[in-house]
C-alpha atoms as a PDB file:
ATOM      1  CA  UNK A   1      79.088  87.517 -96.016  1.00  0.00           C
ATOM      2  CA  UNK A   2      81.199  90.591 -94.908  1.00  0.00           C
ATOM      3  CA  UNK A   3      85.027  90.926 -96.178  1.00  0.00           C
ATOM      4  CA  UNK A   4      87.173  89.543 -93.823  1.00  0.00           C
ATOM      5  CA  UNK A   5      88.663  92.434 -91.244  1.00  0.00           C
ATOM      6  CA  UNK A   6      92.017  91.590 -92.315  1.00  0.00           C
ATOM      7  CA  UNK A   7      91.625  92.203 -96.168  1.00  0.00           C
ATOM      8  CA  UNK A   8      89.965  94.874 -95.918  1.00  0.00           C
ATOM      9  CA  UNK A   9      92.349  96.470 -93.367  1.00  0.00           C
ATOM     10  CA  UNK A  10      95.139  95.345 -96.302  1.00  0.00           C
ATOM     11  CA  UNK A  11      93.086  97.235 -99.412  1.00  0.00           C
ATOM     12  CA  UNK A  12      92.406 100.081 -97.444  1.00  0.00           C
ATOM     13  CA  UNK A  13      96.232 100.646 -96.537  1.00  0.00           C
ATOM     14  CA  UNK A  14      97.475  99.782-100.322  1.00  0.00           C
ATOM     15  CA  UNK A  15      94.581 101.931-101.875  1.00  0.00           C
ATOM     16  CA  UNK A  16      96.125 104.870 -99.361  1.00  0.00           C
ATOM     17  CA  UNK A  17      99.630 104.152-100.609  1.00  0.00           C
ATOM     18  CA  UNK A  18      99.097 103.285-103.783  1.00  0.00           C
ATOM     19  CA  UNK A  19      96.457 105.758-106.020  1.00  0.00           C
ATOM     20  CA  UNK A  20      93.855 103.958-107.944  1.00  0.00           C
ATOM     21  CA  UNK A  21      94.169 103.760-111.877  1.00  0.00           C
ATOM     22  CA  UNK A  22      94.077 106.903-112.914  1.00  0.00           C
ATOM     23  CA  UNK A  23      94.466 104.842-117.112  1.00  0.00           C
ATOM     24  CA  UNK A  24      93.606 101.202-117.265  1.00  0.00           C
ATOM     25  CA  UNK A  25      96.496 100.774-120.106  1.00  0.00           C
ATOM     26  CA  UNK A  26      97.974  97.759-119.751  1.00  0.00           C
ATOM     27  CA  UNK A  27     101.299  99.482-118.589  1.00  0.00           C
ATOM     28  CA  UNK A  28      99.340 101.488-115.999  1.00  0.00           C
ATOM     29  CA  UNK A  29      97.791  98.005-114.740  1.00  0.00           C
ATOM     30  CA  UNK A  30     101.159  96.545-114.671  1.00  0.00           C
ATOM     31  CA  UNK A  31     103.194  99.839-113.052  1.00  0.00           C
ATOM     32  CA  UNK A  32     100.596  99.089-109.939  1.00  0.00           C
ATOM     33  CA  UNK A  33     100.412  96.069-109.546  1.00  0.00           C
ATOM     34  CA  UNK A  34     104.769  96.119-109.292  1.00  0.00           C
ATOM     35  CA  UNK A  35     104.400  99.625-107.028  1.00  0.00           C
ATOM     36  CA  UNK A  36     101.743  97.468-104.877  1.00  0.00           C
ATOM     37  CA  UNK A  37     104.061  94.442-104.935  1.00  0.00           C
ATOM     38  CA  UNK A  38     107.396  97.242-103.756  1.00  0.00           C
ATOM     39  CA  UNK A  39     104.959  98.564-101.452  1.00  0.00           C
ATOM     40  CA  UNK A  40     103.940  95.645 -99.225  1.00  0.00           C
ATOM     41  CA  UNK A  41     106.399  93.246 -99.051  1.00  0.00           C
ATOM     42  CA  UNK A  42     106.440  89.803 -98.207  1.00  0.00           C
ATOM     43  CA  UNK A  43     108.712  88.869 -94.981  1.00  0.00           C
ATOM     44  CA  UNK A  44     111.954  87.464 -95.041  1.00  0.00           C
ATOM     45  CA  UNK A  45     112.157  84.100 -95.677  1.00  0.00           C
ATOM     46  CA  UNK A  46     114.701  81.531 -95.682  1.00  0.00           C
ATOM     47  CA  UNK A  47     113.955  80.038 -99.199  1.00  0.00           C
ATOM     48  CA  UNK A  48     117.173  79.767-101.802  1.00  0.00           C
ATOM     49  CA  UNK A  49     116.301  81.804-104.962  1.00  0.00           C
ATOM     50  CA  UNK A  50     118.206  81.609-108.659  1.00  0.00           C
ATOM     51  CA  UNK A  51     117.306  82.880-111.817  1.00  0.00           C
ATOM     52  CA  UNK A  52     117.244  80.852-115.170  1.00  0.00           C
ATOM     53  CA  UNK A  53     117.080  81.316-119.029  1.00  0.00           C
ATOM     54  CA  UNK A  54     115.249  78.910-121.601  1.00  0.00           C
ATOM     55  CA  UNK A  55     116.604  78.976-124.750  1.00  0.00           C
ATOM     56  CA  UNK A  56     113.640  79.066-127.157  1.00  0.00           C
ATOM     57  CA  UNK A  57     114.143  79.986-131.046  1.00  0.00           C
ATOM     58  CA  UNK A  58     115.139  84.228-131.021  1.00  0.00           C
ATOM     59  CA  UNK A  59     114.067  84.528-127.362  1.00  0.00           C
ATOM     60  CA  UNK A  60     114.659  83.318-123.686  1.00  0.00           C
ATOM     61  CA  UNK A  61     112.265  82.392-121.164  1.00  0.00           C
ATOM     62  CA  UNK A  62     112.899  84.069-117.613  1.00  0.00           C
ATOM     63  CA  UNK A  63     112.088  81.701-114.484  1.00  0.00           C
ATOM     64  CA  UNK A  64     112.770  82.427-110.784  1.00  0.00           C
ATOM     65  CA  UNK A  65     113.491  79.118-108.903  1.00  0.00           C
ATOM     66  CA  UNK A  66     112.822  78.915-105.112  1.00  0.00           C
ATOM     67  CA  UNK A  67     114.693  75.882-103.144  1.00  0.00           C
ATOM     68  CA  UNK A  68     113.100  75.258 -99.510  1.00  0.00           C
ATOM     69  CA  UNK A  69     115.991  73.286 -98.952  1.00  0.00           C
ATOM     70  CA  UNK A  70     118.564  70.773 -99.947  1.00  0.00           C
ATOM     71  CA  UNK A  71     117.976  67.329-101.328  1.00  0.00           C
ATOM     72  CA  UNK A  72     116.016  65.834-104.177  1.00  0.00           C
ATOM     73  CA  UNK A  73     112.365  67.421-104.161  1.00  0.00           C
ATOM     74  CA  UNK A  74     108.997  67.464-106.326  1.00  0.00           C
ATOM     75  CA  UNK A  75     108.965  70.817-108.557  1.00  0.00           C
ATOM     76  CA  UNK A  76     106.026  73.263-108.694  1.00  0.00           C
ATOM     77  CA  UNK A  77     105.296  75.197-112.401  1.00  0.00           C
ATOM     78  CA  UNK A  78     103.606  78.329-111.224  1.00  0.00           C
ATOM     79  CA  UNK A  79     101.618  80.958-113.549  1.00  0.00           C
ATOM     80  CA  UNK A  80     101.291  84.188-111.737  1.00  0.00           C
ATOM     81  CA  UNK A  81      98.206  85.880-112.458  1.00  0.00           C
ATOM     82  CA  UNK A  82      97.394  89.730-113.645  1.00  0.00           C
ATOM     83  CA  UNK A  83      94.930  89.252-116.104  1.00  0.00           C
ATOM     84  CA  UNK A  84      97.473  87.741-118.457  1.00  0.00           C
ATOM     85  CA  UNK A  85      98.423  91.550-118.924  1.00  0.00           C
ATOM     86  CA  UNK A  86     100.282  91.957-115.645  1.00  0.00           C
ATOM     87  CA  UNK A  87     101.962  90.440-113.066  1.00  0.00           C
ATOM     88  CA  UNK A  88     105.347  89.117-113.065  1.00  0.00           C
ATOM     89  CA  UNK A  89     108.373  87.235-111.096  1.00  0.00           C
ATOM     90  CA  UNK A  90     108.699  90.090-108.776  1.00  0.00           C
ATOM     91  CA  UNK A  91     104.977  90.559-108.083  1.00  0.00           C
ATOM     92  CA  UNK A  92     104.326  86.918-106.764  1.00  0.00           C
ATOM     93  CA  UNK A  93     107.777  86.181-105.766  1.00  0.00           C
ATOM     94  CA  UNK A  94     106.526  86.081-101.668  1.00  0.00           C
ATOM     95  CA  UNK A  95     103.489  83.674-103.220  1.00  0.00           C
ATOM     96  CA  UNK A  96     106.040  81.431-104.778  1.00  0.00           C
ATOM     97  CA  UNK A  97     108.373  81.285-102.090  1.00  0.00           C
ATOM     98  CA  UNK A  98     105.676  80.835 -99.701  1.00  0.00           C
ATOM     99  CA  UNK A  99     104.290  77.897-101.262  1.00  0.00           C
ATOM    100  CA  UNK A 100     107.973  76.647-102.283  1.00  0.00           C
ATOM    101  CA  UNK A 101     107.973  76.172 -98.213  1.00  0.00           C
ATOM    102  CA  UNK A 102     104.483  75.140 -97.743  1.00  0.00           C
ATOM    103  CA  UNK A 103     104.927  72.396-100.236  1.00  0.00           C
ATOM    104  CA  UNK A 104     108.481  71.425 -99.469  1.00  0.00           C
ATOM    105  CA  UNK A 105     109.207  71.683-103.240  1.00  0.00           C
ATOM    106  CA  UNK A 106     110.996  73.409-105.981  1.00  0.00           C
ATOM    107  CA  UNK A 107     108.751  76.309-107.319  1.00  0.00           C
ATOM    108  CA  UNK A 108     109.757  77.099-110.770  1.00  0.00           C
ATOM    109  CA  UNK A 109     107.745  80.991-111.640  1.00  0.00           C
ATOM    110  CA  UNK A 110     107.575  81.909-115.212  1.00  0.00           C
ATOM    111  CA  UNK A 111     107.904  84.849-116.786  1.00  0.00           C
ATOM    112  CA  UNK A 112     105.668  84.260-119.463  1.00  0.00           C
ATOM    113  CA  UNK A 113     104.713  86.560-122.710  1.00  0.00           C
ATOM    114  CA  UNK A 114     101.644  88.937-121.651  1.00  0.00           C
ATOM    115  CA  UNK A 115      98.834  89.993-123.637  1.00  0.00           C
ATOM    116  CA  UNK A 116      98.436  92.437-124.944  1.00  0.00           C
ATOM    117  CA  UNK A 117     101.663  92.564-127.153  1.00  0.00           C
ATOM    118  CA  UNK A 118     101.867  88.850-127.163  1.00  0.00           C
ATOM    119  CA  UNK A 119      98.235  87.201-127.048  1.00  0.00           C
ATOM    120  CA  UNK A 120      97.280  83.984-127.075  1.00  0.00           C
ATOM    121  CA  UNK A 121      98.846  81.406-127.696  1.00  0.00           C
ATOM    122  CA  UNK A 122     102.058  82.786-126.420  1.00  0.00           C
ATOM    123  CA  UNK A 123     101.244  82.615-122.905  1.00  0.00           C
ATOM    124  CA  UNK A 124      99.897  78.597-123.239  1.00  0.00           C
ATOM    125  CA  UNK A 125     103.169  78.179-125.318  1.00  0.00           C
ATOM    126  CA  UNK A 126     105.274  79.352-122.915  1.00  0.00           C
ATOM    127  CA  UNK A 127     104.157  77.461-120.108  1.00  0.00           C
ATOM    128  CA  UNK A 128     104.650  74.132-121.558  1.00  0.00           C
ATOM    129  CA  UNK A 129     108.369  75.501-122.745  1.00  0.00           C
ATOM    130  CA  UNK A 130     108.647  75.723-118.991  1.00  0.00           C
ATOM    131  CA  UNK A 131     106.954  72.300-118.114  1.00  0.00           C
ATOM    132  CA  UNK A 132     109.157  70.765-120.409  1.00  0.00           C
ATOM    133  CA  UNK A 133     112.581  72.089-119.557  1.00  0.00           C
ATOM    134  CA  UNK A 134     111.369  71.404-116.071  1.00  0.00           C
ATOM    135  CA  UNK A 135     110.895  67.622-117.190  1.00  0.00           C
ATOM    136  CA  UNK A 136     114.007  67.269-119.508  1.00  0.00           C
ATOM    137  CA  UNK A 137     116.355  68.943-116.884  1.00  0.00           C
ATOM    138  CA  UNK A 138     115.126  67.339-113.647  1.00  0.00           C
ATOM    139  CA  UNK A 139     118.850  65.455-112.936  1.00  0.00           C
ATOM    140  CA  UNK A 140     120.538  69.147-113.245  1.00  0.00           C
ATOM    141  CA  UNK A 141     117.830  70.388-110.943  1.00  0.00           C
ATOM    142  CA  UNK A 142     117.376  67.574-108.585  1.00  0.00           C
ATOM    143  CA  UNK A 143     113.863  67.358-108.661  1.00  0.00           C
ATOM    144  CA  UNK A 144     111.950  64.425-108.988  1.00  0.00           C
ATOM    145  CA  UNK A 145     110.465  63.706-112.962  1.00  0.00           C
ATOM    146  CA  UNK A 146     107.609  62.168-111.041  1.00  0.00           C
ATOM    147  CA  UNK A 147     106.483  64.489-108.824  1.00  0.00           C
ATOM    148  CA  UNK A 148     106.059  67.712-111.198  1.00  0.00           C
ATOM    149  CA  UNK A 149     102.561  69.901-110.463  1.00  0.00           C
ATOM    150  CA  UNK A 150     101.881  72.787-112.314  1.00  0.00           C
ATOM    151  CA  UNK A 151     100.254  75.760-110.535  1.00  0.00           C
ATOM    152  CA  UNK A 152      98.466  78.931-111.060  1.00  0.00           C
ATOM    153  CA  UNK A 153      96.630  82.056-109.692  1.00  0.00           C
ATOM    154  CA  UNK A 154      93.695  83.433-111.530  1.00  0.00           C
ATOM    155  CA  UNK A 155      94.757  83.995-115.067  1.00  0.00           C
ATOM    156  CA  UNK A 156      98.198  81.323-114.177  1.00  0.00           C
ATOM    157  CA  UNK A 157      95.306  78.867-113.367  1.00  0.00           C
ATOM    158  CA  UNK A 158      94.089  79.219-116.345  1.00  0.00           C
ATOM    159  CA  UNK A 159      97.678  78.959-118.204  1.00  0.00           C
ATOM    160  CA  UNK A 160      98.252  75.763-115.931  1.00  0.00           C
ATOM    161  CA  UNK A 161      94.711  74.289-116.506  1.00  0.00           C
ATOM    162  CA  UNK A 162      95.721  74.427-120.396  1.00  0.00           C
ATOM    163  CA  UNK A 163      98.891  73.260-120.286  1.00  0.00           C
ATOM    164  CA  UNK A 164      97.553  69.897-118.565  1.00  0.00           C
ATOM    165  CA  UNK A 165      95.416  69.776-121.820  1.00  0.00           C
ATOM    166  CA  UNK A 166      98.268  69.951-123.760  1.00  0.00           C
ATOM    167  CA  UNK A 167     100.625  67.659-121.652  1.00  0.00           C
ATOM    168  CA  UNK A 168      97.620  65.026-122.060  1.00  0.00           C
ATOM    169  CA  UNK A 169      97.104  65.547-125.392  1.00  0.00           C
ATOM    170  CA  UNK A 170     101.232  65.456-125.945  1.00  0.00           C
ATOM    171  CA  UNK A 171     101.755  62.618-123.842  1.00  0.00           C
ATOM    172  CA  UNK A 172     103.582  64.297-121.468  1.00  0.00           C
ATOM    173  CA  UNK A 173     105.362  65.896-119.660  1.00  0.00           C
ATOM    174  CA  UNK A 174     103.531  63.941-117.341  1.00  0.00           C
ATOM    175  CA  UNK A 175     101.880  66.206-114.531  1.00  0.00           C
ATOM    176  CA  UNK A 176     101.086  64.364-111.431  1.00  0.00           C
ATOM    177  CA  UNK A 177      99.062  67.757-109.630  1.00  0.00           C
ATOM    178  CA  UNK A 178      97.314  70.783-110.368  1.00  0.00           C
ATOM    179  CA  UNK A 179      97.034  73.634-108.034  1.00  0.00           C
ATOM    180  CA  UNK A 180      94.396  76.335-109.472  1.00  0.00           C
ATOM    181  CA  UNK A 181      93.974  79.120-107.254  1.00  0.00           C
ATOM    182  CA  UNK A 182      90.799  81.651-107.911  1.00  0.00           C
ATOM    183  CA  UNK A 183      91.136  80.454-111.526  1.00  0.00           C
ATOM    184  CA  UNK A 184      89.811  82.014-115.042  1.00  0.00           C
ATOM    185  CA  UNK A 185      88.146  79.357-116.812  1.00  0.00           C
ATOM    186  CA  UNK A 186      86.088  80.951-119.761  1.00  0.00           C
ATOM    187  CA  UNK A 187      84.663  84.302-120.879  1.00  0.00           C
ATOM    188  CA  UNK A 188      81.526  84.127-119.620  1.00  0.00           C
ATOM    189  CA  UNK A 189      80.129  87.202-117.306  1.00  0.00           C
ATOM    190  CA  UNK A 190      76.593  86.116-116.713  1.00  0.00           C
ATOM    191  CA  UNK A 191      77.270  84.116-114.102  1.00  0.00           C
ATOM    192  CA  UNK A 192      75.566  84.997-110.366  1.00  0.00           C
ATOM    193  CA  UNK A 193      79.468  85.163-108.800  1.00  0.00           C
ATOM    194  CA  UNK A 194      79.807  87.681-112.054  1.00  0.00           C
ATOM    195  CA  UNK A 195      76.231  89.649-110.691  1.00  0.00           C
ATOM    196  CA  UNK A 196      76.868  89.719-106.858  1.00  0.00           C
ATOM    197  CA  UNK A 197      80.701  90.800-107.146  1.00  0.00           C
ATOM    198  CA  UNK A 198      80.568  92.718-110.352  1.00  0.00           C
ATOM    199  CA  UNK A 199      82.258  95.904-108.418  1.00  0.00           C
ATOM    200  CA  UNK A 200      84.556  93.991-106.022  1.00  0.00           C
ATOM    201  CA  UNK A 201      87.206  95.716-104.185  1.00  0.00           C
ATOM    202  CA  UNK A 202      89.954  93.626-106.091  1.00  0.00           C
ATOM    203  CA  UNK A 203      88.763  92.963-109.213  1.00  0.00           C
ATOM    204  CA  UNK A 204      85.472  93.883-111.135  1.00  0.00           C
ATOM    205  CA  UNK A 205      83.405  92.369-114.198  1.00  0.00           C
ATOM    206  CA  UNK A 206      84.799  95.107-116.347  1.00  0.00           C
ATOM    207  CA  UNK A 207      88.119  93.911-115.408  1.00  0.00           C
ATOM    208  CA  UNK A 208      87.663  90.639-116.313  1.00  0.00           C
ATOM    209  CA  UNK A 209      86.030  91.436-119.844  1.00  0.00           C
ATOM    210  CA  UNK A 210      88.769  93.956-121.096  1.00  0.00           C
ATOM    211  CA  UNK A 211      91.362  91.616-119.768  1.00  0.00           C
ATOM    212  CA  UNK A 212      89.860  88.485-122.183  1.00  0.00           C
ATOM    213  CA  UNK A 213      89.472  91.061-125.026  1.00  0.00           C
ATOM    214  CA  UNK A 214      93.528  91.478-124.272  1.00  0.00           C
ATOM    215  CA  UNK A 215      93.945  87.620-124.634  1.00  0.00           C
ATOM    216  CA  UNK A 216      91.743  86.884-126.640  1.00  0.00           C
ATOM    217  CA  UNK A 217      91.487  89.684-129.322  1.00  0.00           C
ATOM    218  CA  UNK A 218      90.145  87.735-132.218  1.00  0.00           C
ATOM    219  CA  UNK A 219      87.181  86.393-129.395  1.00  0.00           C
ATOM    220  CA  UNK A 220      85.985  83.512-127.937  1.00  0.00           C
ATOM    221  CA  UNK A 221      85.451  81.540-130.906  1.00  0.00           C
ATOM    222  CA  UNK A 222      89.120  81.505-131.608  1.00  0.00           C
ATOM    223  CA  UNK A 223      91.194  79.597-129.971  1.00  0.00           C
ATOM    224  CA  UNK A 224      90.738  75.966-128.880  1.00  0.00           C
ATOM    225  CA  UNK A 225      90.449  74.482-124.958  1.00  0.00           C
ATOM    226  CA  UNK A 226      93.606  75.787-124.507  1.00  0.00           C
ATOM    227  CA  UNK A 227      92.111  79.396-124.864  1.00  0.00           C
ATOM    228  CA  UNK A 228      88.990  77.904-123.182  1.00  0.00           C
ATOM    229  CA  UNK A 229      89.360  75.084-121.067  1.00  0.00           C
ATOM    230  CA  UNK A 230      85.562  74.243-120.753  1.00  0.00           C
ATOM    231  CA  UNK A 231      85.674  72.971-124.672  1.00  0.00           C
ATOM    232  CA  UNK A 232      87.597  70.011-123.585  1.00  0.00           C
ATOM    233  CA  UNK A 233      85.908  67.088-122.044  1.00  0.00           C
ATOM    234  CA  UNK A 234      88.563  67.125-119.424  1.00  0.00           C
ATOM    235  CA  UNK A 235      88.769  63.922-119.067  1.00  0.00           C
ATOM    236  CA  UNK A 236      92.269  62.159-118.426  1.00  0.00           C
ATOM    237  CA  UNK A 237      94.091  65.107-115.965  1.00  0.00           C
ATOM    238  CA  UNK A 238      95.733  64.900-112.891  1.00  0.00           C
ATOM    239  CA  UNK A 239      94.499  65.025-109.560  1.00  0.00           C
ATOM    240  CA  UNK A 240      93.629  68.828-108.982  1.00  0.00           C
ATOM    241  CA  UNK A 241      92.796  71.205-106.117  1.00  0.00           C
ATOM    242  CA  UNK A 242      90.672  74.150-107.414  1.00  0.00           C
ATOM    243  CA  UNK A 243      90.672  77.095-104.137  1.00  0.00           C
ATOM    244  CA  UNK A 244      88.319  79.978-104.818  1.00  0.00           C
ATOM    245  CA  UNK A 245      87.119  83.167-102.951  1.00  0.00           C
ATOM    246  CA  UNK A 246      83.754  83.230-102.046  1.00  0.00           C
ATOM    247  CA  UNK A 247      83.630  87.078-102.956  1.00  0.00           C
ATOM    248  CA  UNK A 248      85.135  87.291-106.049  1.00  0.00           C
ATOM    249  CA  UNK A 249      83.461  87.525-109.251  1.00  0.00           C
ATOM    250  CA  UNK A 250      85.488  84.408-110.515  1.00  0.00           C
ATOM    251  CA  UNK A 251      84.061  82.483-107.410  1.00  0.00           C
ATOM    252  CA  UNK A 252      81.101  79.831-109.427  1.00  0.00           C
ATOM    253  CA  UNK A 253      82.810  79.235-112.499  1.00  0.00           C
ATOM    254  CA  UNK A 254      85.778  77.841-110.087  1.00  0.00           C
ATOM    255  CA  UNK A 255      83.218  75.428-108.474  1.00  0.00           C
ATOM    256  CA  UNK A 256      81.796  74.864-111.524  1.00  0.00           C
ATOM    257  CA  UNK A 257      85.060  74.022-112.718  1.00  0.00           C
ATOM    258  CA  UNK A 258      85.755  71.641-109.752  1.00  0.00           C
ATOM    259  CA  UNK A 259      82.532  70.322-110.491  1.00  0.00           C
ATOM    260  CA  UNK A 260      83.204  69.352-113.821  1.00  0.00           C
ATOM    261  CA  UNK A 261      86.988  67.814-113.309  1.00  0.00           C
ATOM    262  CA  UNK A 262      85.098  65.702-110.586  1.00  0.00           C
ATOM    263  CA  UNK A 263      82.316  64.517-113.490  1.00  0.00           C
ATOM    264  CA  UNK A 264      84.939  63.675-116.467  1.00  0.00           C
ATOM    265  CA  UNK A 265      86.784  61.211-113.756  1.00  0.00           C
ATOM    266  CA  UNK A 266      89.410  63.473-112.239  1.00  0.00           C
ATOM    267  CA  UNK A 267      90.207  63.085-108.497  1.00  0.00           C
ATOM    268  CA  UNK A 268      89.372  67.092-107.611  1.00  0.00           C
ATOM    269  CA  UNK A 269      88.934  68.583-104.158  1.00  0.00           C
ATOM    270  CA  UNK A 270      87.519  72.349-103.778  1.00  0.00           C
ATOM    271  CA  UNK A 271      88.617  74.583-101.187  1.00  0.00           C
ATOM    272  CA  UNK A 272      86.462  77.897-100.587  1.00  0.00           C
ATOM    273  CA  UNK A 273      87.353  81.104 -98.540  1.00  0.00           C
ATOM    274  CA  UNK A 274      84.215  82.581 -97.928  1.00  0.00           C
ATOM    275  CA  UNK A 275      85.465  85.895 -96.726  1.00  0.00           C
ATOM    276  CA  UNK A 276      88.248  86.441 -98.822  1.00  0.00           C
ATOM    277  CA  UNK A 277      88.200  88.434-101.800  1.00  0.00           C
ATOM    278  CA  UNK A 278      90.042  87.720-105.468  1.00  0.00           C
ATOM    279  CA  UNK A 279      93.636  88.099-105.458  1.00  0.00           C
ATOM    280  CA  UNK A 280      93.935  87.646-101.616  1.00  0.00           C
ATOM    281  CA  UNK A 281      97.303  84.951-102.340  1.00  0.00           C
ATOM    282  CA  UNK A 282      99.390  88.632-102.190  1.00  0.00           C
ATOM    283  CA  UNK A 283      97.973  89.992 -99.003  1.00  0.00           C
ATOM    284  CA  UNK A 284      98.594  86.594 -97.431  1.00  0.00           C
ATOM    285  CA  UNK A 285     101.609  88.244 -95.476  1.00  0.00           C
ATOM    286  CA  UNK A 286      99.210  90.927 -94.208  1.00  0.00           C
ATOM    287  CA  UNK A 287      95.701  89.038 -93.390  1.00  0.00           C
ATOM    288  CA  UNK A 288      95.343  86.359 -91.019  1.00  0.00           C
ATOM    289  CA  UNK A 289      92.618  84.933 -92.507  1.00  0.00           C
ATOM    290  CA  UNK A 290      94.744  85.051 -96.329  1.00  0.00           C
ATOM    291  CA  UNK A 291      97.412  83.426 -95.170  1.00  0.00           C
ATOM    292  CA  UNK A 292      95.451  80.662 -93.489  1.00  0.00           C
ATOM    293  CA  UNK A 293      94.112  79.760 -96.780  1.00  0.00           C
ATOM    294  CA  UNK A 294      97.513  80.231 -98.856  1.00  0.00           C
ATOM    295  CA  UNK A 295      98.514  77.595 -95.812  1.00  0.00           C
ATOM    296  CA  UNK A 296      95.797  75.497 -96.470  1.00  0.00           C
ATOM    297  CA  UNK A 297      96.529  74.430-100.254  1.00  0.00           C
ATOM    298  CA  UNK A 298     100.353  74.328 -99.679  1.00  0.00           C
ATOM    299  CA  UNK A 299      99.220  71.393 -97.242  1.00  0.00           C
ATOM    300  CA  UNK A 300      97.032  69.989 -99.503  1.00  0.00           C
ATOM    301  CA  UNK A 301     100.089  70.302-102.489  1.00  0.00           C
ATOM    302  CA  UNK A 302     102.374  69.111-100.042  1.00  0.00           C
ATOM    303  CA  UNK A 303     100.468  65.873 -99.720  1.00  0.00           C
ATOM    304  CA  UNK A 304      99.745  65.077-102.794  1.00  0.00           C
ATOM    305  CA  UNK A 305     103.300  65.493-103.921  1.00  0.00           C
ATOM    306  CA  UNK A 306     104.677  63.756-100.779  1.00  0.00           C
ATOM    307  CA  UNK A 307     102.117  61.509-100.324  1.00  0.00           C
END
């Protein structure tokens, strides 16, 4: 199936503006990504922003909160993705607002450790500092303690996918959604998503393989479901929504993904844009067809938080 006319009118106009990698460093990555983000804007919007600090031990955690409006509301976690090597608030802050008004909720977006200076675990660790000041601060926030999802794009799927494992495993913070948008599951590139798109326009098999060497250095035999979520039975998480591209080299192991939340008894729903392309949530305010989707699962959010 052809890209959609929209997308590829967007990548066409950003690879004009902005050159390709001429290093694939992980500061060249993320010096794009931000000049891509500076380059084509989201639109104004009428969503409430304010920055926060959590105090870990010798650091703080950065995250960008985004109020639709007034009164007591569910809260969104979100992971941006980037590979866990880029990305950051400023890159998805149009993504996170966006769905902030789609869902008619507080998006919390966290400006977690990146790999390659910090590998894993410090990404996983840092989103469930952020679930749980999210939890233990919902009075001062007025959001409701019941109605907290935890949400992700690409490698942030991934990040939110293991911090439900660890919220489970915890006991809470309880989670009562997951949204996982295009997500990473595991570090397998055999796959016939991996085949057909191995040279997509947005993101390639290469890609992918460099960016799991970045975080995960030691390899896939280190870690624990966390690190790769398919080693968990994944069996007692909450309700999830799993979206994927249909041409995007991530594309099957996100069904198979869906397919497998379904199997271990967790209510999952799959949404699939068959002419979109990975990393289409940040051309949403310049493709038709992008922002339909990005509509799409705020709807389906919105319901399962409002429902």
């Amino acid at each position: 199936m052809p890209l959609d006319p929209g997308l590829a009118d967007y990548l066409a106009r950003v690879a004009a503006a902005v050159p390709p990698l001429a290093s694939t460093s992980p500061d060249a990555r993320r010096q794009r990504m931000e000049r891509i983000a500076r380059s084509f804007p989201p639109p104004e919007d009428a969503v409430a922003r304010g920055d926060a600090w959590i105090a870990l031990p010798g650091r703080e955690l950065a995250v960008r909160l985004y109020r639709p409006r007034a009164g007591t509301l569910p809260a969104i976690v979100y992971l941006h993705g980037g590979g866990w090597v880029a990305g950051s608030l400023a890159t998805h802050d149009g993504a996170a607002a966006a769905l902030a008004q789609d869902a008619d909720a507080l998006v919390a977006s966290v400006h977690y450790r990146r790999a390659p200076e910090s590998p894993y675990p410090a990404s996983n660790d840092d989103t469930f500092a952020a679930l749980a000041w999210i939890a233990a601060h919902a009075a001062d926030l007025d959001v409701d303690p019941r109605r907290i999802a935890v949400a992700g794009d690409s490698a942030g799927a991934h990040l939110a996918l293991g911090c439900a494992i660890e919220a489970r495993d915890r006991s809470g913070p309880a989670i009562a959604f997951l949204l996982l948008i295009y997500p990473v599951v595991e570090p397998v590139f055999d796959t016939g998503s991996y085949v057909a798109h191995a040279e997509s326009p947005t993101l390639t098999r290469a890609d992918m393989q460099w960016y799991w060497q970045q975080y995960l250095p030691s390899g896939a035999d280190d870690g624990g479901a966390r690190a790769v979520p398919t080693r968990d039975p994944l069996a007692g998480l909450p309700r999830a929504h799993v979206v994927v591209a249909g041409l995007d080299p991530l594309r099957d192991e996100g069904v198979m993904l869906a397919s497998r939340l379904s199997a271990s008894g967790v209510p999952t729903t799959l949404a699939e844009a068959p002419t979109l392309a990975h990393g289409y949530l940040r051309a949403a305010p310049y493709a038709a067809t992008a922002r339909a989707a990005q509509a799409a699962f705020g709807a389906v959010t919105n319901a399962a938080l409002h429902g």
